[in-house]
Protein backbone atom coordinates (compact mmCIF):
# COMPACT_ATOMS: atom_id res chain seq x y z
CA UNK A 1 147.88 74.19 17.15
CA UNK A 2 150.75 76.73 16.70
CA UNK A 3 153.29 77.21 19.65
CA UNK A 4 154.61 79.87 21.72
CA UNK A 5 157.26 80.77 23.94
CA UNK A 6 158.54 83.68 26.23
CA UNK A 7 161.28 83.58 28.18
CA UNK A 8 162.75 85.71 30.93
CA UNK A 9 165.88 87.06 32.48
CA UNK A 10 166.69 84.09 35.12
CA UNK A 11 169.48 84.15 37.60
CA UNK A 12 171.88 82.04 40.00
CA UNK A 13 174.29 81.48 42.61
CA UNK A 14 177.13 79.05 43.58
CA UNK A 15 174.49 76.37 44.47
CA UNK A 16 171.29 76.53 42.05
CA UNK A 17 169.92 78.02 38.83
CA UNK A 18 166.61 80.10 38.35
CA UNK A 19 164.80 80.27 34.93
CA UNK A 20 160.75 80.35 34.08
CA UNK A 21 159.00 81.38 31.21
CA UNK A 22 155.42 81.04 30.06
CA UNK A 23 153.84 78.56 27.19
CA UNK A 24 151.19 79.91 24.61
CA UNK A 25 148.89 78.54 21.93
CA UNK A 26 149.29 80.89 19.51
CA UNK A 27 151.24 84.16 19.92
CA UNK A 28 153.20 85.53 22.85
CA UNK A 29 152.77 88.68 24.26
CA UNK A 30 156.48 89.71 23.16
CA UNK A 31 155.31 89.21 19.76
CA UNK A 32 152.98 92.40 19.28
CA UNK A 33 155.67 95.21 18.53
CA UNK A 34 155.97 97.88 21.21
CA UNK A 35 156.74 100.99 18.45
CA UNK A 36 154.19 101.06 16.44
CA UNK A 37 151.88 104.21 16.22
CA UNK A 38 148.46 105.26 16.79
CA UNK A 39 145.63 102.64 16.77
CA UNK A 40 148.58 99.90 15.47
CA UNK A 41 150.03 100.87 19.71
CA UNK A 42 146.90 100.05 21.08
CA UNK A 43 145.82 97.63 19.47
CA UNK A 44 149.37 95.80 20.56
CA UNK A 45 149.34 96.70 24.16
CA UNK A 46 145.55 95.07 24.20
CA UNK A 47 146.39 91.84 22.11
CA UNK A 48 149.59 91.55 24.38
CA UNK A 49 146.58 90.38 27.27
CA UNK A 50 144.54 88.53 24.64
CA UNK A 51 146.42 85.06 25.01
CA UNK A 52 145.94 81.60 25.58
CA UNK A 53 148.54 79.77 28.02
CA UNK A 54 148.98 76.05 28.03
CA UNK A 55 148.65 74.24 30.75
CA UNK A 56 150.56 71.35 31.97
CA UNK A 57 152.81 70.84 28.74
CA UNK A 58 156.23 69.75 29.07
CA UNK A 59 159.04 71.74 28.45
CA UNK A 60 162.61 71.27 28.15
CA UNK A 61 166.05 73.46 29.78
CA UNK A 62 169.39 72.88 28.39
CA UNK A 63 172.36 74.47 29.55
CA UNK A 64 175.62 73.53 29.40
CA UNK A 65 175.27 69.60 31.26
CA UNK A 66 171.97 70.42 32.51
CA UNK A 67 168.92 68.59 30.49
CA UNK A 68 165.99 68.57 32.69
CA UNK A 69 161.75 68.46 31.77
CA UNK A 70 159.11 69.82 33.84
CA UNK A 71 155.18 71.09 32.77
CA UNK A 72 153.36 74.52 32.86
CA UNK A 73 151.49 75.41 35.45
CA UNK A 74 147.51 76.26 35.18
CA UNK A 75 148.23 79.59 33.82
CA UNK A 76 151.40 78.27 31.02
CA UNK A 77 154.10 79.49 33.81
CA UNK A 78 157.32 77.26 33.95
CA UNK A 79 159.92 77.74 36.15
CA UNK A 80 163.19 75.37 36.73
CA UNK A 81 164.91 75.33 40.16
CA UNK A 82 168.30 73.13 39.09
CA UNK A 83 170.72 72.26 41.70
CA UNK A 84 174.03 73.84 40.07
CA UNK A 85 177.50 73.41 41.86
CA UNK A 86 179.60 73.85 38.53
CA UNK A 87 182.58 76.65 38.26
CA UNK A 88 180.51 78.99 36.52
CA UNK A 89 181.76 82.56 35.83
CA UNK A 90 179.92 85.35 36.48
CA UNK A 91 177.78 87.64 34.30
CA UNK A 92 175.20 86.55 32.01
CA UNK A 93 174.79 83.27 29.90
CA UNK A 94 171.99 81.91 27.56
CA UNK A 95 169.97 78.98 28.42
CA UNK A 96 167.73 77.15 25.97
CA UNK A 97 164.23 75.82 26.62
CA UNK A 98 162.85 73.53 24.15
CA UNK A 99 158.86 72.42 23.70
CA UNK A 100 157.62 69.38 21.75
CA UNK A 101 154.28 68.32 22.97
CA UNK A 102 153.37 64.41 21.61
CA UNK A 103 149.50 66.17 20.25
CA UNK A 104 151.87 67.48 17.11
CA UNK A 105 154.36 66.60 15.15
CA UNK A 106 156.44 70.13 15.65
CA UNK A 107 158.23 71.54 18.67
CA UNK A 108 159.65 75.44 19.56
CA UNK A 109 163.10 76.35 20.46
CA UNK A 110 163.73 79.51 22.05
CA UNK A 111 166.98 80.97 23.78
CA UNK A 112 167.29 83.54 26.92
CA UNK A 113 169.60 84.99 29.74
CA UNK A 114 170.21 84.57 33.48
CA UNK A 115 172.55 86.27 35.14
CA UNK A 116 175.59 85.17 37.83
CA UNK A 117 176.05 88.06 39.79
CA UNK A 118 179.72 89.54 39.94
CA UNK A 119 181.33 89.43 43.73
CA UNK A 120 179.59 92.72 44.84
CA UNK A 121 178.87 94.13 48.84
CA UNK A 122 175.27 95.69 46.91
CA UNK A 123 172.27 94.67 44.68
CA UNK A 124 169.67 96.98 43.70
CA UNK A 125 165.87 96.25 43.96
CA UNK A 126 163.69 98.50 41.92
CA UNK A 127 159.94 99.01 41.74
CA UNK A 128 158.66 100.07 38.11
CA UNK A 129 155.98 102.44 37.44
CA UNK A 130 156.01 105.48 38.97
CA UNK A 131 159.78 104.63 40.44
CA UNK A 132 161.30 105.41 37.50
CA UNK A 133 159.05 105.20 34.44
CA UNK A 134 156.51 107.80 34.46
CA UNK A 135 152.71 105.90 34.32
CA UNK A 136 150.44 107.79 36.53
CA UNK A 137 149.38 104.82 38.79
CA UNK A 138 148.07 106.87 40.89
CA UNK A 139 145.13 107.84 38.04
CA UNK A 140 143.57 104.57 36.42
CA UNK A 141 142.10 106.74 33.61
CA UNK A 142 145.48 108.63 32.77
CA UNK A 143 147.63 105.28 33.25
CA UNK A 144 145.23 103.27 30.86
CA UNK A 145 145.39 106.00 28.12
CA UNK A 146 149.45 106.59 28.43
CA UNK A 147 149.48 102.49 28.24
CA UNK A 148 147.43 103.12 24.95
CA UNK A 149 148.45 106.29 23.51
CA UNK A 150 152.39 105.94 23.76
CA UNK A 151 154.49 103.43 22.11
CA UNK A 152 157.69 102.76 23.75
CA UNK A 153 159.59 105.47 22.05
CA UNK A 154 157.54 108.01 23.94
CA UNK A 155 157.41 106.95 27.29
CA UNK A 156 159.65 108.82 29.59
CA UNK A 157 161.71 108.55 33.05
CA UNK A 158 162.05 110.97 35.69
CA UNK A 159 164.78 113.52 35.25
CA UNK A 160 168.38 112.04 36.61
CA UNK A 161 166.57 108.64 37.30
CA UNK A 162 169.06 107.54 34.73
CA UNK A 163 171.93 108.71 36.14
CA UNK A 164 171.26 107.48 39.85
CA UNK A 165 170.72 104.32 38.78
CA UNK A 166 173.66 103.68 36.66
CA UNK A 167 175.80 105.33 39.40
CA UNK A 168 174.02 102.85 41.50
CA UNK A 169 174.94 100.02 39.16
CA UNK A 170 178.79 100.72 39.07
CA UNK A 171 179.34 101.75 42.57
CA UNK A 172 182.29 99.53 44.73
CA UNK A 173 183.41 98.36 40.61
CA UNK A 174 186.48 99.93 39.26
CA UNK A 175 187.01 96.95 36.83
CA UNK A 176 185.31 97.75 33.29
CA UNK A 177 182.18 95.77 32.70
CA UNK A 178 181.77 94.76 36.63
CA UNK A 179 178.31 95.80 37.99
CA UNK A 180 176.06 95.40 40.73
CA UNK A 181 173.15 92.98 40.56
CA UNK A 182 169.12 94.90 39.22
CA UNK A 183 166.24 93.58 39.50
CA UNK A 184 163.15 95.27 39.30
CA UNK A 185 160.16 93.72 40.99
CA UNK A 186 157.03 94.97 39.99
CA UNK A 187 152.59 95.09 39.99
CA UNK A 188 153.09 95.24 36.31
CA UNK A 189 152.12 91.57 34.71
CA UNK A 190 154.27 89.27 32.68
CA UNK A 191 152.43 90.60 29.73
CA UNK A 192 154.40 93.80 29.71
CA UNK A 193 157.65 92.11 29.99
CA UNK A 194 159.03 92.73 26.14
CA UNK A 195 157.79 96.68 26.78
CA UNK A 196 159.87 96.72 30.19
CA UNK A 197 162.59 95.07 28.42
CA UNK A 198 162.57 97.17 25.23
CA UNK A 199 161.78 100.50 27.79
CA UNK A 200 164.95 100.06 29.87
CA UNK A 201 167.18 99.07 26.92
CA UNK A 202 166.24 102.33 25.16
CA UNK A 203 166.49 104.65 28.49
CA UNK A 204 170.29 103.01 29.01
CA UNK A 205 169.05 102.02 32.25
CA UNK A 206 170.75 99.04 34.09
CA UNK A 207 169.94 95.50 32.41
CA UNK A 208 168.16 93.81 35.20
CA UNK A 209 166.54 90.31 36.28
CA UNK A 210 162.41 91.45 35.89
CA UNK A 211 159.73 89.65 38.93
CA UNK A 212 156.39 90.73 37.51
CA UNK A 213 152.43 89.76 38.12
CA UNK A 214 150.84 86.59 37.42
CA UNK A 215 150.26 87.11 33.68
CA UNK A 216 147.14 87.90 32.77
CA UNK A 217 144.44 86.21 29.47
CA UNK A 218 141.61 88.91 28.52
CA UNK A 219 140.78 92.24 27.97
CA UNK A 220 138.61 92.64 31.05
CA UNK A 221 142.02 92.07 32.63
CA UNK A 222 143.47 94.34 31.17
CA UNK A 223 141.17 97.44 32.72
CA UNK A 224 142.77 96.24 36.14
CA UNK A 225 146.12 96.05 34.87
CA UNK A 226 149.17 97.02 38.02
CA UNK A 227 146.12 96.74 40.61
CA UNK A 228 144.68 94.18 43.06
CA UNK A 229 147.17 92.93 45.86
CA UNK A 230 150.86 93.50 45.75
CA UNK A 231 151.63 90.83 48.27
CA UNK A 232 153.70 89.56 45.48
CA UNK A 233 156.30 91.87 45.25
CA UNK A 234 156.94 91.31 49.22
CA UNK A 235 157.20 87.53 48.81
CA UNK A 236 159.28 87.72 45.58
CA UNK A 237 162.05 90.50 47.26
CA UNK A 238 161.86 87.95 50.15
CA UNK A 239 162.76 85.02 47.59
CA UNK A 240 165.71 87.74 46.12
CA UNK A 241 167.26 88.68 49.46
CA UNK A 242 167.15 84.79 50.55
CA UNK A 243 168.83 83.97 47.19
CA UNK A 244 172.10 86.02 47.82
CA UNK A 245 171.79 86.46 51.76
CA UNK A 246 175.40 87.78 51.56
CA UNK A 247 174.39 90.98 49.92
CA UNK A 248 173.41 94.20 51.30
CA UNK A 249 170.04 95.91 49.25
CA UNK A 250 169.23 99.22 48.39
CA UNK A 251 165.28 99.59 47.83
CA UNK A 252 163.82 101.30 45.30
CA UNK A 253 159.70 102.25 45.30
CA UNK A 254 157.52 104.84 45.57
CA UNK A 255 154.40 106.48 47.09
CA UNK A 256 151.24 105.82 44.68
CA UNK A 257 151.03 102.22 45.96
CA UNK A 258 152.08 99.90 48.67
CA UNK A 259 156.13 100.18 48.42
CA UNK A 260 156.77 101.62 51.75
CA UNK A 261 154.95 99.16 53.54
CA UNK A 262 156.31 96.06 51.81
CA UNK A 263 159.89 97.43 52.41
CA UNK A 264 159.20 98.42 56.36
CA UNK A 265 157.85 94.56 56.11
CA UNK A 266 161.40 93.58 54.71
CA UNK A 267 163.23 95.36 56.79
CA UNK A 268 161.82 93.71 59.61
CA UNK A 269 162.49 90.36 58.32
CA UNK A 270 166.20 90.97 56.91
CA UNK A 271 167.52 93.00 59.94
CA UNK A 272 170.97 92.99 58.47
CA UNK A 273 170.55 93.27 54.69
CA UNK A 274 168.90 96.27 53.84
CA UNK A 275 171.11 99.56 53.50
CA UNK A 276 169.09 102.08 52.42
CA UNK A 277 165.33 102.58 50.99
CA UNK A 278 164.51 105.28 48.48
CA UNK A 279 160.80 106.50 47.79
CA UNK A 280 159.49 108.88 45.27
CA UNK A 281 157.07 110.99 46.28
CA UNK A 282 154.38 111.23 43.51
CA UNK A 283 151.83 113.70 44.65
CA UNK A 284 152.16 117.79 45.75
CA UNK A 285 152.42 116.29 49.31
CA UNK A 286 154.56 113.77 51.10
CA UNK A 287 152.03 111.15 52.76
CA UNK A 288 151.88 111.32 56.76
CA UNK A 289 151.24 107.65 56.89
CA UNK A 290 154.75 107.06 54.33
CA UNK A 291 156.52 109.52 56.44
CA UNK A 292 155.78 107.39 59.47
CA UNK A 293 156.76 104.35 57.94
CA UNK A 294 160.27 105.83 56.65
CA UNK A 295 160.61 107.31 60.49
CA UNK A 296 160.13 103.20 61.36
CA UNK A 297 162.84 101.78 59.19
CA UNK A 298 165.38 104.61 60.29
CA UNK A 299 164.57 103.73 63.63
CA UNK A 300 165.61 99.99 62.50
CA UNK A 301 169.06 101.41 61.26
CA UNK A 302 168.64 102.21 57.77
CA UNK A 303 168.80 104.88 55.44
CA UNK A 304 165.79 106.60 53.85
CA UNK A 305 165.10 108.83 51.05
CA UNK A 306 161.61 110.27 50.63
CA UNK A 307 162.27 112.41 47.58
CA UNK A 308 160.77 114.25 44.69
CA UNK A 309 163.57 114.72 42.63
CA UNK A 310 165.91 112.19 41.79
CA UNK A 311 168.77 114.61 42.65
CA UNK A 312 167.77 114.48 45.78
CA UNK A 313 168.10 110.66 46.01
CA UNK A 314 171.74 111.10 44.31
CA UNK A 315 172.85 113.62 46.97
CA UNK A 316 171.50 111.47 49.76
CA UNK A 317 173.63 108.22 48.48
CA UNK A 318 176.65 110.14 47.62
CA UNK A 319 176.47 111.29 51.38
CA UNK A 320 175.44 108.02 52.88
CA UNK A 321 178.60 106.41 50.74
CA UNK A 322 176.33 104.33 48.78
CA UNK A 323 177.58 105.66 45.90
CA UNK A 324 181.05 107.50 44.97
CA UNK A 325 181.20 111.51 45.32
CA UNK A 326 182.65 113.09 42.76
């Protein structure tokens, strides 16, 4: 039986740690390259949801005096929840998750990041697809054959998405290599985490904590892939905002799926945390029902944004002073 790991982006505060990952027989998902071409693209992107987790293994996190064990879940997800009271600076650090099970006589080692957020007054929380990389969610058809057609090298943001966000990222920091906390939560599956990864890296968007989809085992799986329920993404921006209940938020999303309605939800629940929500508007037409929702949260005392151009959203948070004027 060979081995896998994949790792993710964890993160922390002054009290605990957050990492998870997921366990595989055979090859992870961040294995099958993200740039290749042609038939050698798809045939990645459709092997990245041909996988086997392991179930109930155990699995090892090191990090500095921590050495703790737990076991996958059903589906090969891990996640540690360490009590962690430590000076610890802030920024991000590599922890190390180790995976021996007593069937063989070989074990896995693999290293990733988590992040201690620098002393900020705002984090960012970002939806994916259709926010600010261009995948036609909206269309099944159309996102299925971009997923298939277009390697990583050719996928593409919205115009000045780039620059909001990184103005976004550095706003309230004068100090060189300071930056506000990203994470993007997303309908997108753990499968597509390397392509995310790789994706923002390339675009020079902010480096970001990722919250995706239960991951997903089979082909069949694939055909639904970013659909079903998004409850998700309201339960893990819940878990984000009760993590650092100091901060103040600024809301990312847009109008193809169920964004507006998850961040009116959050709104309601974190009366004092949210600053501002942003919504791209992905169709000819702004939706009634979004419009009435956005009315709703201003009504609650925060900013909103339905926009079609990301200019837009940068003139909006240069005049709400969410970000600095020039």
């Amino acid at each position: 039986m060979k081995l896998d790991l994949q790792l993710y982006r964890g993160y922390a505060n002054d009290e605990e740690l957050v990492v998870f990952g997921h366990l595989f027989k055979s090859w992870a998902p961040d294995k099958f390259q993200t740039d290749r071409k042609g038939f050698k693209h798809a045939f990645s992107v459709l092997h990245m949801f041909r996988i086997s987790p392991l179930k109930n293994v155990e699995v090892r996190l090191r990090f500095k005096d921590i050495d703790v064990t737990t076991r996958t879940m059903d589906d090969g997800f891990f996640r540690f929840n360490v009590p962690y009271e430590n000076t610890l600076e802030s920024g991000w650090h590599t922890y190390e998750i180790t995976c021996k099970p007593k069937e063989v006589d070989y074990g896995i080692i693999e290293k990733a990041e988590f992040l201690k957020p620098f002393e900020s007054k705002l984090s960012i929380i970002s939806d994916i697809d259709d926010t600010f990389l261009i995948s036609h969610s909206g269309n099944i058809f159309k996102k299925l054959y971009v997923m298939l057609a277009r390697n990583v090298n050719h996928r593409k943001t919205f115009e000045d998405v780039v620059r909001h966000y990184q103005s976004l990222s550095t706003s309230g920091h004068d100090e060189e290599g300071k930056r506000n906390s990203f994470f993007y939560v997303s309908s997108s599956e753990w499968n597509l985490y390397d392509f995310i990864v790789q994706f923002t890296k390339l675009q020079e968007l902010p480096k970001a904590v990722l919250k995706l989809k239960s991951i997903k085992t089979g082909i069949s799986d694939f055909l639904r892939t970013g659909g079903g329920n998004h409850d998700h993404k309201f339960i893990k921006i819940k878990d984000i905002i009760a993590f650092y209940p100091q901060q103040h938020y600024v809301l990312l999303g847009d109008d193809s799926q169920q964004d507006a309605f998850i961040y009116e939800r959050i709104c309601k629940m974190f009366p004092v945390n949210i600053s501002a929500v942003y919504l791209r508007q992905t169709q000819k037409h702004q939706h009634k029902k979004i419009s009435k929702v956005l009315e709703n949260i201003e009504e609650m005392g925060v900013a909103t944004c339905y926009f079609k151009k990301s200019s837009e959203a940068i003139k909006h948070s240069k005049e709400h002073g969410i970000i600095k004027a020039e």
